[in-house]
N, C-alpha and C. Protein backbone atom coordinates (compact mmCIF):
# COMPACT_ATOMS: atom_id res chain seq x y z
N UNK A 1 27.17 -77.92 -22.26
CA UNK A 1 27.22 -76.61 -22.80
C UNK A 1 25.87 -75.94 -22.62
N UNK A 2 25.73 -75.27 -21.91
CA UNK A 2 24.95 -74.52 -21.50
C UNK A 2 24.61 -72.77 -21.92
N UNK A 3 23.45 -72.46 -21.94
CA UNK A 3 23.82 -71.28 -22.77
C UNK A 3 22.78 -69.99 -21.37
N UNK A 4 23.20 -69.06 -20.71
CA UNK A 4 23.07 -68.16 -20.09
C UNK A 4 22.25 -66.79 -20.93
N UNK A 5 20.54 -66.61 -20.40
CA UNK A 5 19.97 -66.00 -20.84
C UNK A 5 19.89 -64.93 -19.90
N UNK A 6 20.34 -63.51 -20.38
CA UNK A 6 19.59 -62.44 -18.73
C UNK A 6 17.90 -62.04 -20.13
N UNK A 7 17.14 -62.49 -19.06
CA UNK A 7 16.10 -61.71 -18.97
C UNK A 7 15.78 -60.31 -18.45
N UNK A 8 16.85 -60.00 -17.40
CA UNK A 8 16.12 -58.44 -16.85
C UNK A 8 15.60 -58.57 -15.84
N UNK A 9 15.15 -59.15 -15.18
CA UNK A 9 14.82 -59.81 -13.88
C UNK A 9 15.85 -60.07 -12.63
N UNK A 10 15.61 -58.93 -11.37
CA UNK A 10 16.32 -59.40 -10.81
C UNK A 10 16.15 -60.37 -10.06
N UNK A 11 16.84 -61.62 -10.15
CA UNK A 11 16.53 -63.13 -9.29
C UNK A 11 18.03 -63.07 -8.43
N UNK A 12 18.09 -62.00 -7.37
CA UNK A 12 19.49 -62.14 -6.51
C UNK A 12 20.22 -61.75 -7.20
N UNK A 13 20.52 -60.92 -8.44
CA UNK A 13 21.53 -59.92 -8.95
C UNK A 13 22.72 -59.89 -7.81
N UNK A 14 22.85 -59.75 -6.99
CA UNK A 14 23.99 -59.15 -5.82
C UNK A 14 23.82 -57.93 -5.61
N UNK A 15 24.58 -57.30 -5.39
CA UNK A 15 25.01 -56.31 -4.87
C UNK A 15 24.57 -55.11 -5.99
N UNK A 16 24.60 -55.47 -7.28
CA UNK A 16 24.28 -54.45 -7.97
C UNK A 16 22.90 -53.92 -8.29
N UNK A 17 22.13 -55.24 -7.96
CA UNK A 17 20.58 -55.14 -8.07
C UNK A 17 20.21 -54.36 -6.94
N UNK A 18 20.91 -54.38 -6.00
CA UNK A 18 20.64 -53.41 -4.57
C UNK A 18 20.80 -52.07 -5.23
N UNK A 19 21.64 -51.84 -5.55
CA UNK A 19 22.07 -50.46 -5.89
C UNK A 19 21.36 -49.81 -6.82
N UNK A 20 20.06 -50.13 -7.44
CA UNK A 20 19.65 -50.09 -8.78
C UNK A 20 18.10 -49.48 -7.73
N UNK A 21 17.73 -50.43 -6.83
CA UNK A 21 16.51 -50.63 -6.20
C UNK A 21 16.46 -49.49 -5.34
N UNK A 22 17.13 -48.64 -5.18
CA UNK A 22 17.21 -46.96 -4.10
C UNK A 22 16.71 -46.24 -4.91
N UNK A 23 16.23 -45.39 -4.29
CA UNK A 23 15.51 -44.23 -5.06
C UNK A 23 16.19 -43.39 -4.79
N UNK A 24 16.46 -42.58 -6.22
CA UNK A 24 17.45 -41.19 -6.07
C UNK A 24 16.51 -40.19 -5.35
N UNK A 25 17.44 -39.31 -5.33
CA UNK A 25 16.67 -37.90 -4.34
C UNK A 25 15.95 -37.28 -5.13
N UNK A 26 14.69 -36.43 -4.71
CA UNK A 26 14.21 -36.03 -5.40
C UNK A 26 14.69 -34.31 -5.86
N UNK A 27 14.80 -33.79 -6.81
CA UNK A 27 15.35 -33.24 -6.99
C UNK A 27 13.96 -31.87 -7.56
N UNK A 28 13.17 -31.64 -7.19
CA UNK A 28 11.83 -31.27 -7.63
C UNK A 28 11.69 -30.33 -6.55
N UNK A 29 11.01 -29.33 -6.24
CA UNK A 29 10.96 -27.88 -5.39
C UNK A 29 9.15 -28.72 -5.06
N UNK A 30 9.20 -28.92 -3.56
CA UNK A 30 7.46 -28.50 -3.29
C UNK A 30 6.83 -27.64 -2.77
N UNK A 31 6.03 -26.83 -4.03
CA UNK A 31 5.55 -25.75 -4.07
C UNK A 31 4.38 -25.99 -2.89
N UNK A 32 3.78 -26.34 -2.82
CA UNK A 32 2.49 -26.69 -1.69
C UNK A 32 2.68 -25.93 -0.59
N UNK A 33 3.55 -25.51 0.07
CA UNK A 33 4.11 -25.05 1.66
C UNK A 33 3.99 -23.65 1.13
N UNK A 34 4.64 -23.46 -0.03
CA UNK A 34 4.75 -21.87 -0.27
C UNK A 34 3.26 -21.25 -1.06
N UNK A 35 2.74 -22.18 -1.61
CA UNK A 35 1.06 -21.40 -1.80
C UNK A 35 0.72 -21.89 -0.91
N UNK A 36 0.89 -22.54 0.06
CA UNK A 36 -0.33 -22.30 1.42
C UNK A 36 0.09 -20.93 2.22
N UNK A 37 1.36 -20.37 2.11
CA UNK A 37 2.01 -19.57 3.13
C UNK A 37 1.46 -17.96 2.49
N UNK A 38 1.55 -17.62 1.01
CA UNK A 38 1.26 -16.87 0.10
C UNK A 38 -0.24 -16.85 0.08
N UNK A 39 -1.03 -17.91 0.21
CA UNK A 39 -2.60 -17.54 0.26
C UNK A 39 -2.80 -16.96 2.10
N UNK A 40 -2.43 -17.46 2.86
CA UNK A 40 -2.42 -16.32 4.16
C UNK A 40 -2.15 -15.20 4.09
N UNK A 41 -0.79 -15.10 3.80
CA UNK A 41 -0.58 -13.48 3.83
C UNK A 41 -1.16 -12.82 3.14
N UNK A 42 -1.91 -13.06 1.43
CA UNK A 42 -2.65 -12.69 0.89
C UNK A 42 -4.66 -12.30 1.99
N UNK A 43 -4.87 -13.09 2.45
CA UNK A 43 -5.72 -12.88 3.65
C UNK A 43 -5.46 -11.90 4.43
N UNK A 44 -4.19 -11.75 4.95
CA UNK A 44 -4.09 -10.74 5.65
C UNK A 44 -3.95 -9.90 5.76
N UNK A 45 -3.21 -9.45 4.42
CA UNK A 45 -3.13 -8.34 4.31
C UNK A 45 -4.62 -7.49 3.39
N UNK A 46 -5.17 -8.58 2.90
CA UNK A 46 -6.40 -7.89 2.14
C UNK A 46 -7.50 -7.59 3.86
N UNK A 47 -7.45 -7.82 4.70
CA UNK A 47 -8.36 -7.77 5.61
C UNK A 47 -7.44 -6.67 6.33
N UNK A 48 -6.37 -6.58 6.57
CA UNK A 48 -5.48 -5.36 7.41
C UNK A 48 -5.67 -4.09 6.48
N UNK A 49 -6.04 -4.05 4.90
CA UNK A 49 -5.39 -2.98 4.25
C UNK A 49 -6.59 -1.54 4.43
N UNK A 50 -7.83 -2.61 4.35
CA UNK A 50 -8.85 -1.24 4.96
C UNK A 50 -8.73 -0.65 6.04
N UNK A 51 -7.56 -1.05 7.18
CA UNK A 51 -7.65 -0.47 8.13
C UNK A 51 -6.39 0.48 8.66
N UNK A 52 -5.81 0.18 7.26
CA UNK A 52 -4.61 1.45 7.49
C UNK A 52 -4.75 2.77 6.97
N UNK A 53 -5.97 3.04 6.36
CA UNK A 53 -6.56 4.44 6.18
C UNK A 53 -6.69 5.62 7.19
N UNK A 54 -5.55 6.43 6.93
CA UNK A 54 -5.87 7.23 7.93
C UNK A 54 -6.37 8.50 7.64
N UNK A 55 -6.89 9.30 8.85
CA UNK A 55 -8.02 10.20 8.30
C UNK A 55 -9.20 10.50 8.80
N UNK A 56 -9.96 11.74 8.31
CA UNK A 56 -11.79 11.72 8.53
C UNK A 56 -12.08 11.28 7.39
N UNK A 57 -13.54 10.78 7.67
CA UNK A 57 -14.29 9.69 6.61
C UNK A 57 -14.76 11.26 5.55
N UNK A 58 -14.29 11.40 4.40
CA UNK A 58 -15.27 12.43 3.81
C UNK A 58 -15.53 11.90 2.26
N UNK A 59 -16.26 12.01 1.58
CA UNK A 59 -16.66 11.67 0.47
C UNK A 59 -15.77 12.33 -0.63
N UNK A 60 -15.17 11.96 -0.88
CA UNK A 60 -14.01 12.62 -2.24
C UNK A 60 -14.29 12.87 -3.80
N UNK A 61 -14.33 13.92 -4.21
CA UNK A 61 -14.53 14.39 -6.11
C UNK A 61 -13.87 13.02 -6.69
N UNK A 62 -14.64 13.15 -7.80
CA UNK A 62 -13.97 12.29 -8.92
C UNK A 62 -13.04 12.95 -9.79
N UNK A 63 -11.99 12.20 -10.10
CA UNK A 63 -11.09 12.74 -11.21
C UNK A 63 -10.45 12.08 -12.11
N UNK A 64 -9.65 12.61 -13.25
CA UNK A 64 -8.89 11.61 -13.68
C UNK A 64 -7.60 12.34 -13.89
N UNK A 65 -6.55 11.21 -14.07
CA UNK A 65 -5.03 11.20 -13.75
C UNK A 65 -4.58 10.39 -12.93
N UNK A 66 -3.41 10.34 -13.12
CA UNK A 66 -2.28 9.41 -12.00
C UNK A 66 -1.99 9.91 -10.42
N UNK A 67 -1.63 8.63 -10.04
CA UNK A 67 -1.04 8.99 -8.82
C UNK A 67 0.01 9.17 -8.86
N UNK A 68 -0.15 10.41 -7.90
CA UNK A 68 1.75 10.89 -7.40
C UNK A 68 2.25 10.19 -6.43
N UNK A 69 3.82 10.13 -6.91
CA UNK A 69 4.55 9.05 -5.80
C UNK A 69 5.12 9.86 -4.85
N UNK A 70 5.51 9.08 -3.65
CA UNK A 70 5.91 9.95 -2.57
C UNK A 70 7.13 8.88 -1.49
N UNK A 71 8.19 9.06 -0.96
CA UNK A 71 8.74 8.76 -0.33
C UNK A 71 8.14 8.40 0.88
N UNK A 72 8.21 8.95 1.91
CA UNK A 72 7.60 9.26 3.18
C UNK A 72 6.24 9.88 3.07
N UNK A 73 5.59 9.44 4.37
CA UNK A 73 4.19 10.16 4.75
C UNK A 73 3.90 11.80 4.32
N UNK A 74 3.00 11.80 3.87
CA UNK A 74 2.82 13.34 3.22
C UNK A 74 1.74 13.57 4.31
N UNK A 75 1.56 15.00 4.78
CA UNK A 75 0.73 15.90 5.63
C UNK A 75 -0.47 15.96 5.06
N UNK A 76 -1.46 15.18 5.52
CA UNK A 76 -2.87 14.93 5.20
C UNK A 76 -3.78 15.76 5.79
N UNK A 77 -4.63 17.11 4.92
CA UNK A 77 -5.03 18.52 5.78
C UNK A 77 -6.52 17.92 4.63
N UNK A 78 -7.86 17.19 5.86
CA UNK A 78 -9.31 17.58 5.50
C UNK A 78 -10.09 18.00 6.07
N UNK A 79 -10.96 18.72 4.73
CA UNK A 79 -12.02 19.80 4.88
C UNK A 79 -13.20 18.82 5.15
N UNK A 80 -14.23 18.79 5.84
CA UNK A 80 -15.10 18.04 6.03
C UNK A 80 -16.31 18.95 5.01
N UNK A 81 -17.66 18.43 4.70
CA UNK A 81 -18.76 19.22 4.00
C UNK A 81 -18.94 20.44 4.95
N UNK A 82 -19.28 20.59 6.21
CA UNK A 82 -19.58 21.89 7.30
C UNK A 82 -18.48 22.70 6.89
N UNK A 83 -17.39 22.37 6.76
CA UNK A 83 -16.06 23.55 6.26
C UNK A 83 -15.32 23.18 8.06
N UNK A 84 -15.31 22.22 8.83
CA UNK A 84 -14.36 22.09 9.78
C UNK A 84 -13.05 21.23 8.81
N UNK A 85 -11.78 21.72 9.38
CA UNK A 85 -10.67 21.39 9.25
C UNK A 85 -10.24 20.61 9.72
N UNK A 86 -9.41 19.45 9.23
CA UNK A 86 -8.35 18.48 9.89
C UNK A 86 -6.80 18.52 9.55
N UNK A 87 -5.83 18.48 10.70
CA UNK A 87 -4.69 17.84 10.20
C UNK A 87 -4.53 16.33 10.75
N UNK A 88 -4.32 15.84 9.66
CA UNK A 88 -4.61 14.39 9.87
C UNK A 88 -5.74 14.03 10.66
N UNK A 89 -6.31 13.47 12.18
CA UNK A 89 -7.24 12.96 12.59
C UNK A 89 -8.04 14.08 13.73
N UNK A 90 -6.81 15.02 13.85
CA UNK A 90 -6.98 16.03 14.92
C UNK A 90 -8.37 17.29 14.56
N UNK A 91 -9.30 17.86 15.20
CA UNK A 91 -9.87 18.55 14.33
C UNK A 91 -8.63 20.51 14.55
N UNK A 92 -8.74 21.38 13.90
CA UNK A 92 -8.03 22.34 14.03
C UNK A 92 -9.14 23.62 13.16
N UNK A 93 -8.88 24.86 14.13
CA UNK A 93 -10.08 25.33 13.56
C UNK A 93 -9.08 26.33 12.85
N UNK A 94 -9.78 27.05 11.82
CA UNK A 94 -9.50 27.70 10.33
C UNK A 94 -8.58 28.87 11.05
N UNK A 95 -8.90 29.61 12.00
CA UNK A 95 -7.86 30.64 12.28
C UNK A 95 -7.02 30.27 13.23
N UNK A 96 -6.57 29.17 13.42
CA UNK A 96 -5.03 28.50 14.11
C UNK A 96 -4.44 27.64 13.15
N UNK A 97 -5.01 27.29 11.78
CA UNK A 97 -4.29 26.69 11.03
C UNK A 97 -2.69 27.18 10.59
N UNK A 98 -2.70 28.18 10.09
CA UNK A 98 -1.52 28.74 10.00
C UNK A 98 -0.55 28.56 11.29
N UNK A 99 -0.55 28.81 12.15
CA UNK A 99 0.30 28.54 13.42
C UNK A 99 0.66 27.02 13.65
N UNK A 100 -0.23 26.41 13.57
CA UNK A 100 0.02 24.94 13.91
C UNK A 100 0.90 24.63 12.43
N UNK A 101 0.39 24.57 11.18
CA UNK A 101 1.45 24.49 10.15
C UNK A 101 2.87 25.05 9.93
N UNK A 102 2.92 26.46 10.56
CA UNK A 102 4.17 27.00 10.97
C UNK A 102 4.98 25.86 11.87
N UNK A 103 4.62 25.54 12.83
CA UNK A 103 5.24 24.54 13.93
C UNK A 103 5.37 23.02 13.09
N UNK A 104 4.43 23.29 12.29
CA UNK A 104 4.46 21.25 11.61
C UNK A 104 5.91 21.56 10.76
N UNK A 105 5.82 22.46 10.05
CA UNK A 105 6.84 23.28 8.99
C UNK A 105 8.41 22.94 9.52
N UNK A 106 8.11 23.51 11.26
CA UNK A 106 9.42 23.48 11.39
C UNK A 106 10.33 22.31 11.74
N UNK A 107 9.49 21.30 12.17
CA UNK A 107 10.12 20.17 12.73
C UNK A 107 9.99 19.42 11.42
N UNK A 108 9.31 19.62 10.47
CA UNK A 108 9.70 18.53 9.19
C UNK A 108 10.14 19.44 8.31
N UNK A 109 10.34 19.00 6.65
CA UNK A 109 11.11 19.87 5.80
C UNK A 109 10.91 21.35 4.89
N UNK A 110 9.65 21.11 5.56
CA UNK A 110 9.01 22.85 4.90
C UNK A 110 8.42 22.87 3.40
N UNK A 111 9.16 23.69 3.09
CA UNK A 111 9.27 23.49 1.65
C UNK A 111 8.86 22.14 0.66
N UNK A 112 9.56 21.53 0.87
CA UNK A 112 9.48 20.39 0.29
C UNK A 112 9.08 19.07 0.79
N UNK A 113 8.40 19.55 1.80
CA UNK A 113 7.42 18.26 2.54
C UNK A 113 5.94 18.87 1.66
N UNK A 114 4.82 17.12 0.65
CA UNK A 114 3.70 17.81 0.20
C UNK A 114 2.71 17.76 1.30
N UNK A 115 1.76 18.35 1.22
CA UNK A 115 0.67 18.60 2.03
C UNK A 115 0.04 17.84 0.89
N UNK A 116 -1.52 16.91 1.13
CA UNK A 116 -2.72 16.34 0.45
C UNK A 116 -3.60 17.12 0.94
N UNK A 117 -4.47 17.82 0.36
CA UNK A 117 -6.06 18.68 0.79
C UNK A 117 -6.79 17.39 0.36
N UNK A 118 -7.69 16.77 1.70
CA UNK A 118 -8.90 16.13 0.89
C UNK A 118 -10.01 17.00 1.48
N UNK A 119 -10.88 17.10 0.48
CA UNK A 119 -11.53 18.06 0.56
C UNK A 119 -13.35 17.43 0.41
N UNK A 120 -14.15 17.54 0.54
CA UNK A 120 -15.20 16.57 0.86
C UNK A 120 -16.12 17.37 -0.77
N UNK A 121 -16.64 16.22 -1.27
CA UNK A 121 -17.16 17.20 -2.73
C UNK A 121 -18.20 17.99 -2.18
N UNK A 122 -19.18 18.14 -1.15
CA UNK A 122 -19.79 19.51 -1.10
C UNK A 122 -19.44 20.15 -0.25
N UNK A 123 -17.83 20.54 -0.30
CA UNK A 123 -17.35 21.81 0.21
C UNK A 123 -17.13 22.97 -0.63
N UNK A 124 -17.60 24.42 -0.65
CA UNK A 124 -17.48 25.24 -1.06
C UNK A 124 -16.18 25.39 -1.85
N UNK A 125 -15.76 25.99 -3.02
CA UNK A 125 -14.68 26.07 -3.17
C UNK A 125 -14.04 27.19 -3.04
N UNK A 126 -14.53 28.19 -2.32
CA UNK A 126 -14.25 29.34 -1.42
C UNK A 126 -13.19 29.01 -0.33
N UNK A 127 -13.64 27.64 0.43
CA UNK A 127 -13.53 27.00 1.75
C UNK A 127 -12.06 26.25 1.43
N UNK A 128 -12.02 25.74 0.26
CA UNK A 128 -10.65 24.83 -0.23
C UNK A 128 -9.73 25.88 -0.40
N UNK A 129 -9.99 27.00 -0.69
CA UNK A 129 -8.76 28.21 -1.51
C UNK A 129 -8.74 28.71 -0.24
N UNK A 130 -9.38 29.10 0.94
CA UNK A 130 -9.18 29.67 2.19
C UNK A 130 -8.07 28.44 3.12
N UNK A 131 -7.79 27.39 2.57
CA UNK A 131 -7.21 26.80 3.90
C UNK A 131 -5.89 26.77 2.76
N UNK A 132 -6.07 26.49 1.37
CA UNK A 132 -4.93 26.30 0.68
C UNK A 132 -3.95 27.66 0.66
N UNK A 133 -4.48 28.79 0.92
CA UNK A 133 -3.82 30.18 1.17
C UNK A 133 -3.32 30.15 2.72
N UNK A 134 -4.14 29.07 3.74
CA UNK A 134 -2.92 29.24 4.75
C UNK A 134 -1.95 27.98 5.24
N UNK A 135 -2.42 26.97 4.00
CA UNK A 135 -1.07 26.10 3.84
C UNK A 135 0.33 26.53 3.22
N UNK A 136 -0.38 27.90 2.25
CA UNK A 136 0.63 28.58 1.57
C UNK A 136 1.58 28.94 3.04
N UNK A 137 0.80 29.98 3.45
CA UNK A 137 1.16 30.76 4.46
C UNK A 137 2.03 30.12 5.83
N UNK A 138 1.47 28.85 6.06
CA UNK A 138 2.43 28.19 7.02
C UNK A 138 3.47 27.03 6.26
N UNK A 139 3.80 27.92 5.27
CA UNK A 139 5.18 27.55 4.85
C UNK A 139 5.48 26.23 3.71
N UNK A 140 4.51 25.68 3.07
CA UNK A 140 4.24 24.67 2.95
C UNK A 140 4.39 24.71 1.33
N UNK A 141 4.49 24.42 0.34
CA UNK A 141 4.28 24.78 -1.05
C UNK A 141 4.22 24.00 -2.33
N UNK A 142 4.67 22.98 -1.68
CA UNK A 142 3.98 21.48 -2.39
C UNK A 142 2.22 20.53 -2.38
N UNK A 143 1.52 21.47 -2.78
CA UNK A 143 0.03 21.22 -1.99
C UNK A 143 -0.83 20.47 -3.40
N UNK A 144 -1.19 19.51 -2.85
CA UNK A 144 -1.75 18.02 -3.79
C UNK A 144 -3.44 17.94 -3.58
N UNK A 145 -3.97 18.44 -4.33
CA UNK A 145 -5.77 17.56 -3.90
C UNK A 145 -5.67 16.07 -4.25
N UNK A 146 -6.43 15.74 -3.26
CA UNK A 146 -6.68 14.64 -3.45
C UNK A 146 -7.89 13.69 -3.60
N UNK A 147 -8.30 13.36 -4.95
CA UNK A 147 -9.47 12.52 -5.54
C UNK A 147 -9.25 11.33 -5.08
N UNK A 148 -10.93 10.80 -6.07
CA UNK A 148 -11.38 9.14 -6.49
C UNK A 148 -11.29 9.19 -8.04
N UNK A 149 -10.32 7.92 -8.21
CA UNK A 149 -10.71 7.42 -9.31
C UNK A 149 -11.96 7.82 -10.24
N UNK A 150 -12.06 8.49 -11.40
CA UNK A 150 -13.10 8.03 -11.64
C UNK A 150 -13.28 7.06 -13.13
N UNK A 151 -14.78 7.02 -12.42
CA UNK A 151 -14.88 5.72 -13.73
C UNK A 151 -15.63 5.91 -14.98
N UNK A 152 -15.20 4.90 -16.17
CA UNK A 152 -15.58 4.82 -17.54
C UNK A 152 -14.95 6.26 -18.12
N UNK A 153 -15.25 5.89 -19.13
CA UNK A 153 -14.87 7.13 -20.27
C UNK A 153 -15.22 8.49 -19.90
């Protein structure tokens, strides 16, 4: 008479001790692939984003308030400090503005397309109300200045 102890030990279990000894799947997400993939694009796009500024370089007023939101590209018209004019990168001089805005007018929505004035802070403000009277004039009537942030209280 013999008496049968399991200790817990597998000593040749069979078939069931096999089945015990597999490792289930892991069932756990590895994040590692996706913050390595997320710190690149983070790189890239912080090194691409200064260079999607488009425009002349001009020194901009400080202000405070929010930004306005906008669907599509808005018509970017700057005054440089000398008082020369830009639409967007092109230079355009003060008495063909109106004509060329007439023509911008007509192929986009007029009315309700905004124009941005950046305007350089030592430009006259004679010089800002002279181009904003012929943004009026070439049809335009949504017209936005456009600041810097400014800072502290």
């Amino acid at each position: 008479m013999g008496a049968s102890l399991n200790t817990g030990s597998s000593g040749g279990g069979g078939r069931r001790g096999r089945r015990r000894a597999r490792k289930a799947p892991m069932s756990e997400i590895n994040v590692t692939p996706m913050v390595d993939v997320m710190l690149v694009l983070l790189i890239i796009f912080m090194v691409a984003a200064p260079l999607l500024t488009v425009g002349v370089p001009i020194e901009l007023p400080s202000a405070r308030g929010k930004q306005l939101e906008s669907k599509n590209e808005p018509l970017a018209i700057s005054i440089k400090a000398n008082g020369d004019v830009f639409i967007g990168e092109s230079a355009i001089p003060l008495n063909e503005l109106v004509e060329k805005l007439k023509a911008i007018s007509a192929n986009r929505k007029g009315e309700e397309e905004p124009v941005f004035v950046r305007g350089d802070k030592g430009v006259t403000y004679g010089t800002v109300m002279k181009v904003m009277g012929r943004i009026s004039a070439g049809g335009f009537k949504k017209v936005s200045l456009v600041t810097e942030v400014e800072d502290g209280g």
